[in-house]
N, C-alpha and C. Protein backbone atom coordinates (compact mmCIF):
# COMPACT_ATOMS: atom_id res chain seq x y z
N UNK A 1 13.75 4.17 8.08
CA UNK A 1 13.25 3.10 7.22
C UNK A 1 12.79 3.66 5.89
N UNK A 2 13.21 3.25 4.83
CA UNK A 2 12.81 3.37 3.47
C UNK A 2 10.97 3.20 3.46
N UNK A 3 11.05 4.45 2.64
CA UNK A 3 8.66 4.35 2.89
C UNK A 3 9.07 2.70 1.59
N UNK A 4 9.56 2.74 1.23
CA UNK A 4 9.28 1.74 -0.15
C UNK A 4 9.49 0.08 0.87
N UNK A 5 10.57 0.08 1.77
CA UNK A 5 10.49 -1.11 2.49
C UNK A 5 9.17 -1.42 3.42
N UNK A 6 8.66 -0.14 3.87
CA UNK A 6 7.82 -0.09 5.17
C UNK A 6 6.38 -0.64 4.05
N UNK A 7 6.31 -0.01 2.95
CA UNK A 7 4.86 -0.62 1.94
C UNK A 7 5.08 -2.31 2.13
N UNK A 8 6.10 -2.98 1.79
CA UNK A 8 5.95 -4.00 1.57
C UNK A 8 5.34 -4.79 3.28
N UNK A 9 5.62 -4.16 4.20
CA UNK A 9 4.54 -4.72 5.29
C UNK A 9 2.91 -4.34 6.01
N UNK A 10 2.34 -3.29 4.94
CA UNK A 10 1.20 -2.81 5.19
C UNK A 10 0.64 -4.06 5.12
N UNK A 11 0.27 -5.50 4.27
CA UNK A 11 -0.31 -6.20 4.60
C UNK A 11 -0.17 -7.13 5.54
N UNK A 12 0.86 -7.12 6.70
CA UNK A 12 0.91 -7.41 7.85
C UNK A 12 0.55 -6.70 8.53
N UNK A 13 0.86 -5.13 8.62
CA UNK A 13 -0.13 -4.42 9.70
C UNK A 13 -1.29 -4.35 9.58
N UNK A 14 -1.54 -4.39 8.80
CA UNK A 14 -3.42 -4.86 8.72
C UNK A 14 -4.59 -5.82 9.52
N UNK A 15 -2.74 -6.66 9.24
CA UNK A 15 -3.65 -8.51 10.19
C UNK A 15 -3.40 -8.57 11.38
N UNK A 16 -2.31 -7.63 11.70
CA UNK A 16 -1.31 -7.87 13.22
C UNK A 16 -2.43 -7.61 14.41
N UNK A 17 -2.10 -8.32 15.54
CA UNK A 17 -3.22 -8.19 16.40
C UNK A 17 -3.62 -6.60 17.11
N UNK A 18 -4.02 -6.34 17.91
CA UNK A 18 -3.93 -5.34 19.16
C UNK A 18 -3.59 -5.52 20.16
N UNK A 19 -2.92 -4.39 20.88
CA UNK A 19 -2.35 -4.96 21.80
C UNK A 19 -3.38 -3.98 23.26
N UNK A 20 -4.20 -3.05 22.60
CA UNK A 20 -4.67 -2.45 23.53
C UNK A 20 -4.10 -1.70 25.34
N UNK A 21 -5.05 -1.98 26.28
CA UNK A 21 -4.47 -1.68 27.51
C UNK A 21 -2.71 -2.26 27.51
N UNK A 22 -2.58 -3.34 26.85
CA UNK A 22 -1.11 -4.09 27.13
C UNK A 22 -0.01 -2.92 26.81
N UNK A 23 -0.25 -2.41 25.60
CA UNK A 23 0.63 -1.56 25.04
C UNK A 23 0.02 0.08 25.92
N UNK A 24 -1.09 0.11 26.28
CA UNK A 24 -1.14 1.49 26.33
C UNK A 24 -0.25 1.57 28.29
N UNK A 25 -0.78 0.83 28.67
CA UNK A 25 0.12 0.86 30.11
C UNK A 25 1.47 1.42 30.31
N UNK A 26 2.31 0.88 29.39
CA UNK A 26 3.29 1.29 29.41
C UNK A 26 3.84 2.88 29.30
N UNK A 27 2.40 3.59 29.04
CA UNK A 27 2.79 4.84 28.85
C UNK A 27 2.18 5.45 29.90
N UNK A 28 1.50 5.34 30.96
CA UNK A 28 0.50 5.24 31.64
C UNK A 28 0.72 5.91 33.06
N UNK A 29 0.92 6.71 34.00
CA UNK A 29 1.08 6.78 35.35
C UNK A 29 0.21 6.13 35.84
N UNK A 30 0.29 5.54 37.18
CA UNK A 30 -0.24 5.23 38.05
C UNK A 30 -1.39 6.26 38.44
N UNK A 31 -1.18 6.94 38.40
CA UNK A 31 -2.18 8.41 38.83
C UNK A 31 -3.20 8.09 37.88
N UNK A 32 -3.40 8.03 36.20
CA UNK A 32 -4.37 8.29 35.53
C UNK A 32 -4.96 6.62 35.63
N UNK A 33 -4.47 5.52 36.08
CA UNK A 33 -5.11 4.43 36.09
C UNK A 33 -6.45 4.82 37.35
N UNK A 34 -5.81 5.05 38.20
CA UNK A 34 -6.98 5.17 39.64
C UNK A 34 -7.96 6.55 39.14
N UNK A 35 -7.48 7.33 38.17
CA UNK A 35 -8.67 8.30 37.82
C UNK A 35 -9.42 7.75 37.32
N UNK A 36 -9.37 6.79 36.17
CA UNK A 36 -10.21 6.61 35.19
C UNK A 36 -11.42 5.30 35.86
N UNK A 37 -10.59 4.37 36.64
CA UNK A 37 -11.20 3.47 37.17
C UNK A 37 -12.49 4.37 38.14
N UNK A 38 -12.23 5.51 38.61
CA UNK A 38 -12.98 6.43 39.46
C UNK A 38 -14.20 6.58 38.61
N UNK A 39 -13.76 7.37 37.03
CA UNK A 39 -14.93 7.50 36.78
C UNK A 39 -15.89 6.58 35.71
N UNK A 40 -14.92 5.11 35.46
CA UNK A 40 -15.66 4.24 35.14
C UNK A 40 -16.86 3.49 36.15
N UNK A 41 -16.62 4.00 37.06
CA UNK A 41 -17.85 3.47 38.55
C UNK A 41 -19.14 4.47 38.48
N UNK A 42 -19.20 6.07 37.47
CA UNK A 42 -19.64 6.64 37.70
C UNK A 42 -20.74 6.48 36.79
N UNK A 43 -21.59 7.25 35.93
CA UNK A 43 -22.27 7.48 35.30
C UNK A 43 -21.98 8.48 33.86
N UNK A 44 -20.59 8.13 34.17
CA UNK A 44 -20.10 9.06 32.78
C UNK A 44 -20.54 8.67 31.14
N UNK A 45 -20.56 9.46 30.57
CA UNK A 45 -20.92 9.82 29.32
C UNK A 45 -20.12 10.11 27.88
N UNK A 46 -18.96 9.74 27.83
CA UNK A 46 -17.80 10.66 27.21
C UNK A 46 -18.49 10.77 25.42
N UNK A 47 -17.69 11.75 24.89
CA UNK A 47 -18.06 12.23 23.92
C UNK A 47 -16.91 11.97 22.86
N UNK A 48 -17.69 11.43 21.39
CA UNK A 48 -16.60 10.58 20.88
C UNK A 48 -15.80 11.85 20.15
N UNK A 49 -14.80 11.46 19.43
CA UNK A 49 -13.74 11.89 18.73
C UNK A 49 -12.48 10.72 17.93
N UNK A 50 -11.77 11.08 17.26
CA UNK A 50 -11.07 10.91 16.46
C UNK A 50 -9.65 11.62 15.67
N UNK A 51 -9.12 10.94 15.38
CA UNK A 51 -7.69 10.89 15.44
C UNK A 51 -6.66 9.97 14.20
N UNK A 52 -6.09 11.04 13.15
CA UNK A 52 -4.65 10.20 12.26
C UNK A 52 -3.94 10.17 12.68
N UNK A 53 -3.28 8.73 12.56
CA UNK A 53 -1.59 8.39 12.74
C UNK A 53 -1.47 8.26 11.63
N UNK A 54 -0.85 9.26 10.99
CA UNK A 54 -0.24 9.35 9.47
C UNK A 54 1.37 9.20 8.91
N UNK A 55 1.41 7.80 8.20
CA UNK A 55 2.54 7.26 8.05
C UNK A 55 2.80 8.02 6.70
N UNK A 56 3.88 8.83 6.20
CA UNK A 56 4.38 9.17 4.71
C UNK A 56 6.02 9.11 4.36
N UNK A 57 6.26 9.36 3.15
CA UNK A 57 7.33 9.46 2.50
C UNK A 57 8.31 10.79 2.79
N UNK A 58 9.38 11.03 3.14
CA UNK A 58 9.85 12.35 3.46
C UNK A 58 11.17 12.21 2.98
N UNK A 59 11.85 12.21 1.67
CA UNK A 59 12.96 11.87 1.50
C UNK A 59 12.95 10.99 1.71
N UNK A 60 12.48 10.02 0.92
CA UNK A 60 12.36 8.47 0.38
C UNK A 60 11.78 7.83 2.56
N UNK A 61 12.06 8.65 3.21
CA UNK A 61 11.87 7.79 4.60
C UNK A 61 10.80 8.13 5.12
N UNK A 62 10.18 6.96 6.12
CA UNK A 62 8.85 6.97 6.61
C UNK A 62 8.77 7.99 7.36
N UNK A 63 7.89 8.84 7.63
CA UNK A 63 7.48 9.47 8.89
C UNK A 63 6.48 9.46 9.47
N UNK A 64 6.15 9.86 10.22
CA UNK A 64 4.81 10.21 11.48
C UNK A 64 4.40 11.74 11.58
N UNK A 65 3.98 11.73 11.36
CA UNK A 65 2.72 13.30 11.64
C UNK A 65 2.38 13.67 12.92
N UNK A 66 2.70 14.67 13.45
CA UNK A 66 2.47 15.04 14.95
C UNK A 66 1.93 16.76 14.10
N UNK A 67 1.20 17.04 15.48
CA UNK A 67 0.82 18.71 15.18
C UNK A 67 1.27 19.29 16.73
N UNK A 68 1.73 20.34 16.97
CA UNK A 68 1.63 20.93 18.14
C UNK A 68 0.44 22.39 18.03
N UNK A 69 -0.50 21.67 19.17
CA UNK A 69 -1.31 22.73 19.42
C UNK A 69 -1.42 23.92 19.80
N UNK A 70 -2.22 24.79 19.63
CA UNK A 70 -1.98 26.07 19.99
C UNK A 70 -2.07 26.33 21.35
N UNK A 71 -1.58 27.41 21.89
CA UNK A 71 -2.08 27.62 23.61
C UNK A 71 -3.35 28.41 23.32
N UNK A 72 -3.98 27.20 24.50
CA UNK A 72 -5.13 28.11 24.39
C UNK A 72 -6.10 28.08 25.74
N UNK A 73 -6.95 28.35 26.29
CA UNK A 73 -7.64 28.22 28.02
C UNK A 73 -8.46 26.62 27.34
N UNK A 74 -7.76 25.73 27.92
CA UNK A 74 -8.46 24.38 27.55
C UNK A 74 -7.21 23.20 28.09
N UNK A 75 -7.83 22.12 28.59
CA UNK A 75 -6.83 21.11 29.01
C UNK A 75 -5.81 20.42 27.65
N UNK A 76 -6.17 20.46 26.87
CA UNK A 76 -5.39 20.35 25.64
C UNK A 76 -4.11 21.42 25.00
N UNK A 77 -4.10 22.78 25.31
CA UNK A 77 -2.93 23.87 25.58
C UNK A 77 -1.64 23.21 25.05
N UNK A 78 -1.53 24.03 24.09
CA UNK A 78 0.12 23.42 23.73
C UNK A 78 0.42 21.90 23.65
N UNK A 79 -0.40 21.01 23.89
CA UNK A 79 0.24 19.65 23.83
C UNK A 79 0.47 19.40 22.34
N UNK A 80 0.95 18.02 21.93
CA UNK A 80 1.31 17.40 20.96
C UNK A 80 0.24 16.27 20.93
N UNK A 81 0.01 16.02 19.87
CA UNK A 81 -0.90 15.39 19.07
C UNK A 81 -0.68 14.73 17.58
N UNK A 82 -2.17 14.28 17.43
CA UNK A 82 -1.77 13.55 15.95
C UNK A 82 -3.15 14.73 15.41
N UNK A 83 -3.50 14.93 14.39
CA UNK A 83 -4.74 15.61 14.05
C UNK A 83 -5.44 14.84 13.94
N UNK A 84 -6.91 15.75 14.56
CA UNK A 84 -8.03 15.32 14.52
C UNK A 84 -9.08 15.92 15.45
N UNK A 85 -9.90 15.42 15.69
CA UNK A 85 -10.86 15.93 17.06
C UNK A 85 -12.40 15.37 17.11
N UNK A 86 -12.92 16.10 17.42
CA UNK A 86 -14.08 15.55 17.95
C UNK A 86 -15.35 15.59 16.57
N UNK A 87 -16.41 14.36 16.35
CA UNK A 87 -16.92 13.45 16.10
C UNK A 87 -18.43 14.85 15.73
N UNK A 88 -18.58 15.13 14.36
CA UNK A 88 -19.94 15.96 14.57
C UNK A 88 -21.12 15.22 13.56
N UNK A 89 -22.17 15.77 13.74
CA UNK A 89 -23.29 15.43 13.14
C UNK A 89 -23.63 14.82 11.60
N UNK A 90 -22.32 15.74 10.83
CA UNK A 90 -22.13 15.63 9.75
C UNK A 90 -21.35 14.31 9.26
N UNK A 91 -20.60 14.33 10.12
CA UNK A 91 -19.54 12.44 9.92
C UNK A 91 -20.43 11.51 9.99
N UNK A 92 -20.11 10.92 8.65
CA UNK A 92 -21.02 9.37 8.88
C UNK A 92 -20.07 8.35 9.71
N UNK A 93 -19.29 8.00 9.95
CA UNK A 93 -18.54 7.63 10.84
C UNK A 93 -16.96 8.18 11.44
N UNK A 94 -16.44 7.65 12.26
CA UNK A 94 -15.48 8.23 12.76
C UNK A 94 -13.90 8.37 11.84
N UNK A 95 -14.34 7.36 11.32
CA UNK A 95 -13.09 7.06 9.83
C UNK A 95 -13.52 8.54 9.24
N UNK A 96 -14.44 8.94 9.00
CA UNK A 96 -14.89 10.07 8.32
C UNK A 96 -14.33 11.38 8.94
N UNK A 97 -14.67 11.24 10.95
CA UNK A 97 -14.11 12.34 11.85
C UNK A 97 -12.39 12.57 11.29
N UNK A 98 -11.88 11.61 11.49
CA UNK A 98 -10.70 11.80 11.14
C UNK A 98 -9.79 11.94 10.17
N UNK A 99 -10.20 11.83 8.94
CA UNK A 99 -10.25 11.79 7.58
C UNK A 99 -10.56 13.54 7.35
N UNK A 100 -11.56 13.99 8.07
CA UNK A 100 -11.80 15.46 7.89
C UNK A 100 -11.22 16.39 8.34
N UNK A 101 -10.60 15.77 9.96
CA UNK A 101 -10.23 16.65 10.71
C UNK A 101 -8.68 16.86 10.02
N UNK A 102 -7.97 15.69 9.96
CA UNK A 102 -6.59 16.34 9.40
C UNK A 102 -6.58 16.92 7.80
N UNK A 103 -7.81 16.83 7.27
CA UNK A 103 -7.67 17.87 6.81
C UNK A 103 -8.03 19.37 6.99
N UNK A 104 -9.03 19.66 7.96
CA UNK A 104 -8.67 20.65 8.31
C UNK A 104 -7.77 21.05 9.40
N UNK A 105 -7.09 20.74 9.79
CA UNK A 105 -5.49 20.85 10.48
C UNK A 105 -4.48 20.55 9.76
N UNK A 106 -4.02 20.24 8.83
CA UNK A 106 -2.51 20.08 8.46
C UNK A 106 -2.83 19.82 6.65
N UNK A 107 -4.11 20.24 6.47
CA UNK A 107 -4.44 20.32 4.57
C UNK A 107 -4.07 19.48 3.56
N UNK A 108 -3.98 18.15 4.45
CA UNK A 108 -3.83 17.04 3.47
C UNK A 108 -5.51 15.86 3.44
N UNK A 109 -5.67 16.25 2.11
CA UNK A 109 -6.65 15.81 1.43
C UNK A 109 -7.38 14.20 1.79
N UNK A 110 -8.23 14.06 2.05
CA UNK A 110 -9.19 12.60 2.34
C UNK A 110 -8.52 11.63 1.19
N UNK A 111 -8.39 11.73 0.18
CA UNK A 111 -8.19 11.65 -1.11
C UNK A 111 -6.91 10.43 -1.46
N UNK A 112 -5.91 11.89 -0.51
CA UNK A 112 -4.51 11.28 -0.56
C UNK A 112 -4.70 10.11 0.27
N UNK A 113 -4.83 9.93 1.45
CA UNK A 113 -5.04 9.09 2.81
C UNK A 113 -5.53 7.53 2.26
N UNK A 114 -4.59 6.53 2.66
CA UNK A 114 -5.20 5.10 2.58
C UNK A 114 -5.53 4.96 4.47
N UNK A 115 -6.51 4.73 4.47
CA UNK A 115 -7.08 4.22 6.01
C UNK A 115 -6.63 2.82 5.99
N UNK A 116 -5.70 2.23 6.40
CA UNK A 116 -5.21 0.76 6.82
C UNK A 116 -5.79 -0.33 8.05
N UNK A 117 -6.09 0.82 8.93
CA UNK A 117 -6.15 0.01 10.50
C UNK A 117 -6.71 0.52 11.18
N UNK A 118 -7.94 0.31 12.47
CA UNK A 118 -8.40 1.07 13.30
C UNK A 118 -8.02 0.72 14.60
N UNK A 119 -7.41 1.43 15.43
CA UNK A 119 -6.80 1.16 16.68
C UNK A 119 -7.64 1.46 17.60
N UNK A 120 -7.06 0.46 19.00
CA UNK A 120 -8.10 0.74 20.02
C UNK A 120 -8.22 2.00 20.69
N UNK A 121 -9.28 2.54 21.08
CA UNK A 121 -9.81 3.56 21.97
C UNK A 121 -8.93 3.94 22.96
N UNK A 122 -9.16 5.39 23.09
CA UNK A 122 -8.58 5.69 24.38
C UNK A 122 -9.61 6.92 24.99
N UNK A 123 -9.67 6.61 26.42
CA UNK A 123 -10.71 7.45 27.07
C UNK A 123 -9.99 8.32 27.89
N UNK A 124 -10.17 9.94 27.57
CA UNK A 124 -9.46 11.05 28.50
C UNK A 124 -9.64 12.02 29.22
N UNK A 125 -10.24 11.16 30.53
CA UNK A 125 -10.78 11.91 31.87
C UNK A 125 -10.92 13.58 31.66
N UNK A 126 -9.71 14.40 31.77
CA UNK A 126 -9.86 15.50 31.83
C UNK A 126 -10.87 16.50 30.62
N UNK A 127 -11.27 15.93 29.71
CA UNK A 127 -11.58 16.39 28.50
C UNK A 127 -13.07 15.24 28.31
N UNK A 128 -13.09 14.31 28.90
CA UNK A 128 -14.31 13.65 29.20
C UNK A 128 -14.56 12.85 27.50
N UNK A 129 -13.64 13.09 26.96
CA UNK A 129 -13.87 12.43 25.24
C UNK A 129 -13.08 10.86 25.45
N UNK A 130 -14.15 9.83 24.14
CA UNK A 130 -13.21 8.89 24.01
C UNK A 130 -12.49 8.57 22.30
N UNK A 131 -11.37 8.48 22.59
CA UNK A 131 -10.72 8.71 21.11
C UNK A 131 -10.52 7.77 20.38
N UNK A 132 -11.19 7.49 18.84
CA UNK A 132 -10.69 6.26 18.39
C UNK A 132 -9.06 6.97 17.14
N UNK A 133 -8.55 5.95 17.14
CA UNK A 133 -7.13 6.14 16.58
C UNK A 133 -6.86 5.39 15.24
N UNK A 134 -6.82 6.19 14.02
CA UNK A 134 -6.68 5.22 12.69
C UNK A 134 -5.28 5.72 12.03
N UNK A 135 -4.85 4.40 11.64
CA UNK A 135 -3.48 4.60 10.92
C UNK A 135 -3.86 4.73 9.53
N UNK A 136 -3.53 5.88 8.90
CA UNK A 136 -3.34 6.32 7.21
C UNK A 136 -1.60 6.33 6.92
N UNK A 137 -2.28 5.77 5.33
CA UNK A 137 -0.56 5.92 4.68
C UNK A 137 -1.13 6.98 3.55
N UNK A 138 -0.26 7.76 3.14
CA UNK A 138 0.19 8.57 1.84
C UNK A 138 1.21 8.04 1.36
N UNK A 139 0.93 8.04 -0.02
CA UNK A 139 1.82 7.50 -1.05
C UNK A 139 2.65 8.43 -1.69
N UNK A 140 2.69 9.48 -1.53
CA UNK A 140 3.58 10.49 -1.66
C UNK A 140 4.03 11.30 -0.66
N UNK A 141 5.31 12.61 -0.96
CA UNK A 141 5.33 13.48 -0.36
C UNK A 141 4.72 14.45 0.00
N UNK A 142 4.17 15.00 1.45
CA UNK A 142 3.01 15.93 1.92
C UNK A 142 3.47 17.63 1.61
N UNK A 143 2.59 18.15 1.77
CA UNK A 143 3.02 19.44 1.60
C UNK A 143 2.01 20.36 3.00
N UNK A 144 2.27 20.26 3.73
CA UNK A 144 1.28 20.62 4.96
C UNK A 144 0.58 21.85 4.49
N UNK A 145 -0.67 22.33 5.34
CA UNK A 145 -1.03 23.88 5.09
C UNK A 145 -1.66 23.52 6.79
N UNK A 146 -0.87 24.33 7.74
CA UNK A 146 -1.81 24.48 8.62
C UNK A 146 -3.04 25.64 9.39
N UNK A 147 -3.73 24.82 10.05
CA UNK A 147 -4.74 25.62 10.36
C UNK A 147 -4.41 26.43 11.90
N UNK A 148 -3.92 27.75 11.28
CA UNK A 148 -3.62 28.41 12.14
C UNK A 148 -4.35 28.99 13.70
N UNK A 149 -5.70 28.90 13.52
CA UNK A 149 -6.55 28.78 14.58
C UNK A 149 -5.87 27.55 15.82
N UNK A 150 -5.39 26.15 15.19
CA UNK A 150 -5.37 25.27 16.60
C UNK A 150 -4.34 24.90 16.45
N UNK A 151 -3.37 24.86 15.03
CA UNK A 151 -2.29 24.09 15.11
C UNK A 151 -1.04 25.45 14.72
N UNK A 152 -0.19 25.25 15.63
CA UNK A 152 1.06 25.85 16.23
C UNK A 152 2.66 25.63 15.42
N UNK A 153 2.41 24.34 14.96
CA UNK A 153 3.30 23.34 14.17
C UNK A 153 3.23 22.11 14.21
N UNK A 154 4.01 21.42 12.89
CA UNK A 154 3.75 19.99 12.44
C UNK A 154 5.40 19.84 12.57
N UNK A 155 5.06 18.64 13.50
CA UNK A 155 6.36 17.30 13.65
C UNK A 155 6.49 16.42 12.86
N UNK A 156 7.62 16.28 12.35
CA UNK A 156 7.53 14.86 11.33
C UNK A 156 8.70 13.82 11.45
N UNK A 157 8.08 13.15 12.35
CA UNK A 157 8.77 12.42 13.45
C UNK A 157 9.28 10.66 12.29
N UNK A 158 11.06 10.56 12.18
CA UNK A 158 11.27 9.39 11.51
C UNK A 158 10.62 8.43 12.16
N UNK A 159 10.33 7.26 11.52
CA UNK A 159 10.40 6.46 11.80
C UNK A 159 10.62 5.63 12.48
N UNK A 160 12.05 5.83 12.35
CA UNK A 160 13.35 4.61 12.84
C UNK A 160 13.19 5.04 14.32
N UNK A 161 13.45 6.60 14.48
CA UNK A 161 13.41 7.29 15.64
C UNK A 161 12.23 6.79 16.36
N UNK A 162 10.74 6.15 15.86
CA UNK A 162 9.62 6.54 16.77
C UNK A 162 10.05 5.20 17.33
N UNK A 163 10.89 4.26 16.56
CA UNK A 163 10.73 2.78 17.04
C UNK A 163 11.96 2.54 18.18
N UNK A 164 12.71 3.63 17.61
CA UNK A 164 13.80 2.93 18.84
C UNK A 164 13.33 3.38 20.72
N UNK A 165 14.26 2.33 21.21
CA UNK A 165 13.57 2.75 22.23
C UNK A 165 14.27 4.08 23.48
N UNK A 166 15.00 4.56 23.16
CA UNK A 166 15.65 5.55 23.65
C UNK A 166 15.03 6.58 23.56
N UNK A 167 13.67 6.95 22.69
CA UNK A 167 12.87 8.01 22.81
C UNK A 167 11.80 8.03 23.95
N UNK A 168 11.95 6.96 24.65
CA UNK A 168 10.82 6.86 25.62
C UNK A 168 11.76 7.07 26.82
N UNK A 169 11.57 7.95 27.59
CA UNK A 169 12.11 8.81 28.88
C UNK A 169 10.88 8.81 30.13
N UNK A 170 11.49 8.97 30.92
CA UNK A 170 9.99 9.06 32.52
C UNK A 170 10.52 10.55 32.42
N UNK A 171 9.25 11.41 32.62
CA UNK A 171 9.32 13.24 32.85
C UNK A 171 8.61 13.73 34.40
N UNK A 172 9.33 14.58 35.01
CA UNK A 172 8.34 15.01 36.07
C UNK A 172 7.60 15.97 35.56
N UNK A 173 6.41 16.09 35.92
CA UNK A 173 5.33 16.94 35.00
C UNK A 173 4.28 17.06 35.95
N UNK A 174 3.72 18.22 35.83
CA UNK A 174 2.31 18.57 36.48
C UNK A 174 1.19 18.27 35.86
N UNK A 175 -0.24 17.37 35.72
CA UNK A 175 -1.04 17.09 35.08
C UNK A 175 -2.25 17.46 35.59
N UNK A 176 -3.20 16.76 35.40
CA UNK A 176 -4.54 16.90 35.68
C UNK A 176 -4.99 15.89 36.66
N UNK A 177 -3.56 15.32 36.51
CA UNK A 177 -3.50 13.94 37.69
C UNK A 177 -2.87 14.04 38.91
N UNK A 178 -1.91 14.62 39.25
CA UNK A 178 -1.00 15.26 40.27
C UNK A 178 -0.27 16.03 39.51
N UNK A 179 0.30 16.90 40.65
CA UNK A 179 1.88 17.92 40.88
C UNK A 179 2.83 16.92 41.04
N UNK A 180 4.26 17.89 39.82
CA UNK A 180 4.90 16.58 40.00
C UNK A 180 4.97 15.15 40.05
N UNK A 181 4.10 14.68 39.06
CA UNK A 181 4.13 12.90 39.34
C UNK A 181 5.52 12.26 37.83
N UNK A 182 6.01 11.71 38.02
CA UNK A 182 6.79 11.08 36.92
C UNK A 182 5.38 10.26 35.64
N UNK A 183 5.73 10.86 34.68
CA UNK A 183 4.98 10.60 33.72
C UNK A 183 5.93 9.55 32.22
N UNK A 184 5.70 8.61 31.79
CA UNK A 184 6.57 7.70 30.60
C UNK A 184 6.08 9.01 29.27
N UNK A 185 6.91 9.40 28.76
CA UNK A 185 6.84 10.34 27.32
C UNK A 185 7.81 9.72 26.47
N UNK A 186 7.71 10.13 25.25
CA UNK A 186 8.30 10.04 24.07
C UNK A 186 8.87 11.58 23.64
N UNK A 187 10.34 11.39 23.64
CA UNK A 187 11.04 12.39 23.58
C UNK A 187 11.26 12.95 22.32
N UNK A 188 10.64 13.73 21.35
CA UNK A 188 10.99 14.26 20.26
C UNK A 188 11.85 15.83 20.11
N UNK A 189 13.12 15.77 20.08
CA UNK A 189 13.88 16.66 20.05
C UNK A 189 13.65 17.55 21.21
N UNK A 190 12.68 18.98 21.76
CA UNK A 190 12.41 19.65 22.94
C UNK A 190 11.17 19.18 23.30
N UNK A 191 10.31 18.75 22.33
CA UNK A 191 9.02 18.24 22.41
C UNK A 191 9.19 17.12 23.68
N UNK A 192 8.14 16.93 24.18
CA UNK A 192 7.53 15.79 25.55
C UNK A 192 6.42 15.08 24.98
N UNK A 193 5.95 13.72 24.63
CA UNK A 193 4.82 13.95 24.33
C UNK A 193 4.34 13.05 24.97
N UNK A 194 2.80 12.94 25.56
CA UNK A 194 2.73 11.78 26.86
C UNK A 194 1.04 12.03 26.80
N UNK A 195 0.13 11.33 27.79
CA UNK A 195 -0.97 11.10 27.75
C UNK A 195 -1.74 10.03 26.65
N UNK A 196 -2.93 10.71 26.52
CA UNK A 196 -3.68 9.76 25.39
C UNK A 196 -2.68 9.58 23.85
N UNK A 197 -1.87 10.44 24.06
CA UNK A 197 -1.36 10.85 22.13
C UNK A 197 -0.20 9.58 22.39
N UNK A 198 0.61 9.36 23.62
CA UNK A 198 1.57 8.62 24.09
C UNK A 198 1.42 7.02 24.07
N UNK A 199 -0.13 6.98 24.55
CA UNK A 199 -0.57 5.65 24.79
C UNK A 199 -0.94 4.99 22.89
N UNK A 200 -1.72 6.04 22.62
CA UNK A 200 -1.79 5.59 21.20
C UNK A 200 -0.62 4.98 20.34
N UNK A 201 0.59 6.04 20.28
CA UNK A 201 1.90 6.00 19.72
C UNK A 201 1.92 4.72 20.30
N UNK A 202 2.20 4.11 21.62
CA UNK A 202 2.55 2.74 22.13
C UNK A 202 2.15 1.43 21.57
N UNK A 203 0.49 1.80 21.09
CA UNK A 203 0.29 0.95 20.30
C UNK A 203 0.48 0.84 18.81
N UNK A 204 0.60 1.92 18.55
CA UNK A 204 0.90 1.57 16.82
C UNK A 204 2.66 1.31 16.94
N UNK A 205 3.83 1.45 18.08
CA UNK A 205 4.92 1.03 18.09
C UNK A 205 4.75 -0.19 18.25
N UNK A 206 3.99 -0.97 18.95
CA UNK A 206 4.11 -2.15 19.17
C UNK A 206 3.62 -2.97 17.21
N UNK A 207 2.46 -2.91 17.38
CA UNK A 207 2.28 -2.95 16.11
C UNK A 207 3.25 -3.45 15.21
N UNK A 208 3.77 -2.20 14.93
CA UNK A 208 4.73 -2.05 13.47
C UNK A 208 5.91 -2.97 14.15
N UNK A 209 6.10 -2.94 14.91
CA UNK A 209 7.34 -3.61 15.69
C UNK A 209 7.37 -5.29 15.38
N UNK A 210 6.20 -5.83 15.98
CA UNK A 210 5.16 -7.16 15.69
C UNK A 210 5.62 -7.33 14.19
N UNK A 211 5.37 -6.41 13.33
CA UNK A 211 4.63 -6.65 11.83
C UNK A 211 6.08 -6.90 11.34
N UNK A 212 7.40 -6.19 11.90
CA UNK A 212 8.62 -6.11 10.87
C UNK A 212 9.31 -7.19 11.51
N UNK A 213 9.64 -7.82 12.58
CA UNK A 213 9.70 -8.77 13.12
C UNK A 213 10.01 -10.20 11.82
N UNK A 214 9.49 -10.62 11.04
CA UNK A 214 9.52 -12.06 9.98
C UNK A 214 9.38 -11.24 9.00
């Protein structure tokens, strides 16, 4: 999709509804529904954080911003992501968490970033955090600098590609939820990408999907 066609519906994604649990299900095992319900009975506490879905220009076409993480001893290891992280003292709000964090992960400036939309939450048992999810546009072409400490490499996933639906595959995968359980991912070239980062993507696909629709 042309970034110049996709501007002319930012003021529909703005208004377009949420689709929340509806959209995030679909990405969802069965396994992590009965976890979470487990420890919504409990006395849990989760710890906030934050997260860009960053829409830009790449050769006149839209893209998406993914980072692949570094390996490292932590339930997060190598996965795929959007940048961002967790929520500190210094953020006056979470628009702020995330606004900071990709820039320090992938060195694109608060500045550049239009904040459009705040998407619903997602809560992730193994890591005990709950994530809020904001869509930014850049009006130009990015020039990444990453932060070599956590980020491994940046994906810059079309568009057209995130919407069609042939990128969404079932994977057998070992989690934090079972051995071997079939998991719904989004297939980016060797990349897998699935969990909280998966469920998010689901909703901002639905979204944009909704918005280009009339």
């Amino acid at each position: 999709m042309d970034f110049s066609d996709f501007l002319k519906y930012v003021p529909k994604i703005k208004q377009e509804k949420l689709l929340g649990d509806q959209a995030h299900f679909k990405m969802v095992p069965i396994e992590r529904i009965l976890e979470v319900e487990k420890i919504k009975s409990g006395s849990n506490k989760p710890r906030k954080a934050a997260v860009m879905m960053l829409i830009y220009p790449k050769n006149n076409k839209s893209h998406l911003a993914l980072i692949v993480r570094n390996t490292y001893a932590g339930v997060h290891s190598a996965q795929i992501g959007f940048p961002g992280g967790k929520a500190e003292l210094k953020d006056d709000s979470l628009t702020h968490t995330a606004l900071r964090e990709t820039h320090e992960e992938i060195g694109i400036h608060p500045n550049k970033i239009d904040v459009i939309k705040t998407f619903t939450e997602v809560f992730i048992p193994p890591s005990n955090f709950i994530v809020a999810p904001f869509l930014g546009i850049c009006q130009s072409e990015l020039e990444f600098i990453e932060q070599v400490e956590e980020v491994a490499g940046i994906i810059e996933f079309p568009l057209l590609d995130f919407l069609d639906e042939k990128t969404i595959i079932n994977k057998h995968m070992d989690t934090s939820y079972g051995i071997n359980i079939e998991v719904p991912t989004f297939k980016i070239n060797e990349h897998y990408v699935w969990g909280a980062t998966a469920m998010m993507m689901s909703e901002l696909k639905e979204v944009l999907k909704n918005s280009f629709k009339n």
